[in-house]
Protein backbone atom coordinates (compact mmCIF):
# COMPACT_ATOMS: atom_id res chain seq x y z
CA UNK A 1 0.00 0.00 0.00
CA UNK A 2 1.09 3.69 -0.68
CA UNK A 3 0.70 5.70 1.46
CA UNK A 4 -1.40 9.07 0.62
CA UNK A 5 -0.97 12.34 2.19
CA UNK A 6 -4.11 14.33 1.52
CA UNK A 7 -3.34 17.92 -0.40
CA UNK A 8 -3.52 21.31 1.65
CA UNK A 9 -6.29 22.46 -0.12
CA UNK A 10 -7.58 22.98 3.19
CA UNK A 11 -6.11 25.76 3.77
CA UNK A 12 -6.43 27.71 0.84
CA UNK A 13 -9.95 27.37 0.90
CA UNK A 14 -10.33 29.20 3.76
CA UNK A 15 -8.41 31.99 3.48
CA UNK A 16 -10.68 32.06 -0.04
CA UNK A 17 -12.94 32.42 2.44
CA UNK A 18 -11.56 34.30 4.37
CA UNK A 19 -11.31 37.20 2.09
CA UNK A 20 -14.53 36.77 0.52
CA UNK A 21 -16.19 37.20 3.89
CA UNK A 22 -13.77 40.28 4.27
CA UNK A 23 -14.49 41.40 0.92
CA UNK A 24 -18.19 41.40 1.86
CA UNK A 25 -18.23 42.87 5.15
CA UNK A 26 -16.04 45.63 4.48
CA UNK A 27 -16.23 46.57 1.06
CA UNK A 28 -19.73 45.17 -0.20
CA UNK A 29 -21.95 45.82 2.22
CA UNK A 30 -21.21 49.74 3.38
CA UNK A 31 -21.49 50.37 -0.54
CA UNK A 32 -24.73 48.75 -1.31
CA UNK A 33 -25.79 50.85 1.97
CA UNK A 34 -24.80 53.63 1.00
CA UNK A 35 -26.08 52.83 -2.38
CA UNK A 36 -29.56 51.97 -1.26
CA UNK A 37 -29.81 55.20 0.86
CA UNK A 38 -28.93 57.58 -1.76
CA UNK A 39 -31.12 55.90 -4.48
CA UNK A 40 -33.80 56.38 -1.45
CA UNK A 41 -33.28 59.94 -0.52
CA UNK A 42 -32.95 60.45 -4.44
CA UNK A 43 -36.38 59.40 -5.35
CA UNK A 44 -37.66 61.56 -1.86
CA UNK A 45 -35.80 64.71 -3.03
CA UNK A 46 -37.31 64.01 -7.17
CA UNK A 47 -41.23 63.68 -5.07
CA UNK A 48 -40.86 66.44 -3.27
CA UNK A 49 -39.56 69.04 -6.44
CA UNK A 50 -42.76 67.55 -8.73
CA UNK A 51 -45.23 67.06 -5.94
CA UNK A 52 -44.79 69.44 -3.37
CA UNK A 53 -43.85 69.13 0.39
CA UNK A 54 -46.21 66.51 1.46
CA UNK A 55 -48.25 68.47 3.93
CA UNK A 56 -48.38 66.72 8.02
């Protein structure tokens, strides 16, 4: 029998990982935040010059 030592793909894989999570915590997320919030306050700003101040 030969013996087999398993390859360290292990390892790689997570720190693929690794960086993807990073990736998405730190660089993905704040920009579809910040993303999402100015498309919101866009679309307020665009209502309010054609429709007026909505009124309380």
């Amino acid at each position: 029998m030969t013996n087999q030592h398993p390859q360290k793909k292990h390892t790689s894989n997570k720190k693929d990982e690794l960086k993807a999570l990073c990736f998405i915590i730190f660089i993905l997320f704040p920009a579809l935040s910040i993303t999402f919030v100015s498309i919101y306050g866009f679309i307020i700003w665009m209502i309010q010059a054609f429709g007026g101040v909505v009124a309380h």
